[in-house]
C-alpha atoms as a PDB file:
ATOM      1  CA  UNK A   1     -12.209  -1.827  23.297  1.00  0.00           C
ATOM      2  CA  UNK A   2      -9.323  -2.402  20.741  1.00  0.00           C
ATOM      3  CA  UNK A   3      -9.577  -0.420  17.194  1.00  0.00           C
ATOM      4  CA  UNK A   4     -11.640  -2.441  14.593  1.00  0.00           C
ATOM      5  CA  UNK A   5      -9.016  -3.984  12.292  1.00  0.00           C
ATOM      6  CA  UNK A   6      -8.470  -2.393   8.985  1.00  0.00           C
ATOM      7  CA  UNK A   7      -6.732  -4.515   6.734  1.00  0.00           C
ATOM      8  CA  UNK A   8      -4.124  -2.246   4.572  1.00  0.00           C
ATOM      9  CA  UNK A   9      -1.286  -3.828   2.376  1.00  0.00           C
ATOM     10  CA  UNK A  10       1.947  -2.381   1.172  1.00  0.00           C
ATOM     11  CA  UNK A  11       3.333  -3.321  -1.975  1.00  0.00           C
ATOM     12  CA  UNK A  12       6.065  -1.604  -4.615  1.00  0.00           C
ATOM     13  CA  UNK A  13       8.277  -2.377  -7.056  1.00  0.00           C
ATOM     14  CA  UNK A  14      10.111  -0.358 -10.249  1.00  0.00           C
ATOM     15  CA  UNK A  15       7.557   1.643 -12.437  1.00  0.00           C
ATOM     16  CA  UNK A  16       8.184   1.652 -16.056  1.00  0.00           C
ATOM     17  CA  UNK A  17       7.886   5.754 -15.949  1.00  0.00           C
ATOM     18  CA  UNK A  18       8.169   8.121 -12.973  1.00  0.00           C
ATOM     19  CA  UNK A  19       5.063   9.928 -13.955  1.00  0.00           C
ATOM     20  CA  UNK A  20       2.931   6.669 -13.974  1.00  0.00           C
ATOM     21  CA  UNK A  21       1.928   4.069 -11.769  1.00  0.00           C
ATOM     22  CA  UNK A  22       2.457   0.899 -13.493  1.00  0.00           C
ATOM     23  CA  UNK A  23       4.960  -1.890 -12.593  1.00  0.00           C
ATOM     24  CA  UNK A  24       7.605  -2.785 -15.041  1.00  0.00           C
ATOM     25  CA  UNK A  25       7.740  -6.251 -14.464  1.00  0.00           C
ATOM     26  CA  UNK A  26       4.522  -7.845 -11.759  1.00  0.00           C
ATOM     27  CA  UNK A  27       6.641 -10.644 -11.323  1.00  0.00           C
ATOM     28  CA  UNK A  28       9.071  -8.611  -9.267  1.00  0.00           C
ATOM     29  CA  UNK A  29       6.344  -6.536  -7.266  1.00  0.00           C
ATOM     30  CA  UNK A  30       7.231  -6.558  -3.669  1.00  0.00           C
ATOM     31  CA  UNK A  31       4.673  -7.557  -1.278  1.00  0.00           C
ATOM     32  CA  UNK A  32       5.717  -6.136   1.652  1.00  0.00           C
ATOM     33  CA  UNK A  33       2.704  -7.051   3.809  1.00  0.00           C
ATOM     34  CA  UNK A  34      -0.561  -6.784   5.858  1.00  0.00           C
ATOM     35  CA  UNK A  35      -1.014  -4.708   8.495  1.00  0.00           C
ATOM     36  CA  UNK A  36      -4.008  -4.170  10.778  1.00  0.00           C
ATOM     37  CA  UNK A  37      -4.338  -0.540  11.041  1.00  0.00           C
ATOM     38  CA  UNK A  38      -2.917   2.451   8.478  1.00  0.00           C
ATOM     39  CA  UNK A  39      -0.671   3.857  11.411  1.00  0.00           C
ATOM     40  CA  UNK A  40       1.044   0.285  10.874  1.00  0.00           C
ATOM     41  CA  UNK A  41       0.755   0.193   6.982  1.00  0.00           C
ATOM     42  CA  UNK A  42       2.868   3.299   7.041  1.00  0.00           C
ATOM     43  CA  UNK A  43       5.341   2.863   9.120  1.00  0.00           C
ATOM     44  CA  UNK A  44       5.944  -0.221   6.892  1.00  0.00           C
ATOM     45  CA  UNK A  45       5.790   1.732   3.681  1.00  0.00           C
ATOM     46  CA  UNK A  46       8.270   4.797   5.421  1.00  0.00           C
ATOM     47  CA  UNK A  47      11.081   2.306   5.826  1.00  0.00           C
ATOM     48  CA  UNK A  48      11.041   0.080   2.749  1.00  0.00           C
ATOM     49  CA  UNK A  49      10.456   3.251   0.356  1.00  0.00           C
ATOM     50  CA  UNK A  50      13.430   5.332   2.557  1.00  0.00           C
ATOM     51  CA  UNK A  51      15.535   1.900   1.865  1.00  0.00           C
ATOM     52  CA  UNK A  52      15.105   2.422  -2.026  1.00  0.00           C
ATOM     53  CA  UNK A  53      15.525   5.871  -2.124  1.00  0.00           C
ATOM     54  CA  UNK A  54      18.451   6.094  -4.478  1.00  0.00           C
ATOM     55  CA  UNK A  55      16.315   4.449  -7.402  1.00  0.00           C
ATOM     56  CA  UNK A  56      13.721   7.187  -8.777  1.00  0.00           C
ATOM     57  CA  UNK A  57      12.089   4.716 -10.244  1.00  0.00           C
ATOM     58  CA  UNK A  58      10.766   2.612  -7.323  1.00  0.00           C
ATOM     59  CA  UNK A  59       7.777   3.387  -5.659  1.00  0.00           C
ATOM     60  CA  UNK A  60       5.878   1.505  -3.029  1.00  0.00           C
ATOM     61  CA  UNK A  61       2.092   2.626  -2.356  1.00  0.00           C
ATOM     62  CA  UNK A  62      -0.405   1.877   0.860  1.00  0.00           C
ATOM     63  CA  UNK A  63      -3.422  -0.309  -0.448  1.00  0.00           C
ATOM     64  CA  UNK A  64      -6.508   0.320   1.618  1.00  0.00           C
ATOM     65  CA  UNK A  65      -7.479  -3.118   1.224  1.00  0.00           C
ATOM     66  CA  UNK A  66     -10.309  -3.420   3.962  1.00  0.00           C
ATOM     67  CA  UNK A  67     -12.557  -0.508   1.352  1.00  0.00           C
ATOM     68  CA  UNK A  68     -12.148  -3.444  -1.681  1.00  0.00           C
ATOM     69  CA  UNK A  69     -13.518  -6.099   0.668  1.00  0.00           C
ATOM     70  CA  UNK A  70     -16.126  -4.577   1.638  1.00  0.00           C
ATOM     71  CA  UNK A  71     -17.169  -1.782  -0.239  1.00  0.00           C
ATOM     72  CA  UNK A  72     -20.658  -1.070   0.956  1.00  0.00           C
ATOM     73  CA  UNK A  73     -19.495  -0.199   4.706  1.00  0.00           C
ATOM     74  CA  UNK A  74     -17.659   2.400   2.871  1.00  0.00           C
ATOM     75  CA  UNK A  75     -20.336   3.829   1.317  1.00  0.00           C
ATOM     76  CA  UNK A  76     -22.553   3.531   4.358  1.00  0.00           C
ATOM     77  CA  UNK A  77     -20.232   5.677   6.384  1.00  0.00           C
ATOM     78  CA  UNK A  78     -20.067   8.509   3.934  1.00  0.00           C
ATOM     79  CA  UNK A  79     -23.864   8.818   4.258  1.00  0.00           C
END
């Protein structure tokens, strides 16, 4: 039986500060894409971030997606 599908995004772009997490400009965010499983998600996030490496201020972040759709199986499992 395949792995149920956890819908993850990757997105980055340049912060305004190093320290924070807020884009300097959301028109220029980078929407990488959506993957199906974290494993996936990362591998996706390990190459763009390594291909921006040399600018300190971009930053690209794993969004867990699948826990803002549907919230209450999250909370179900933690019972």
């Amino acid at each position: 039986m395949p792995d149920k599908q956890l819908l993850h995004l990757v997105i980055g772009g340049e912060l305004k500060d190093v320290a924070g997490i807020e884009f300097k400009d959301l028109s220029k965010v980078d929407l990488v894409g959506a993957y199906p499983s974290y494993d996936a998600a990362f591998a996706a996030w390990r190459a763009r971030a390594q291909s921006t490496v040399d600018n300190a201020l971009m930053r690209y972040f794993i969004i867990h997606a699948h826990k803002l759709l549907d919230p209450l199986v999250e909370k179900a499992t933690r019972a």
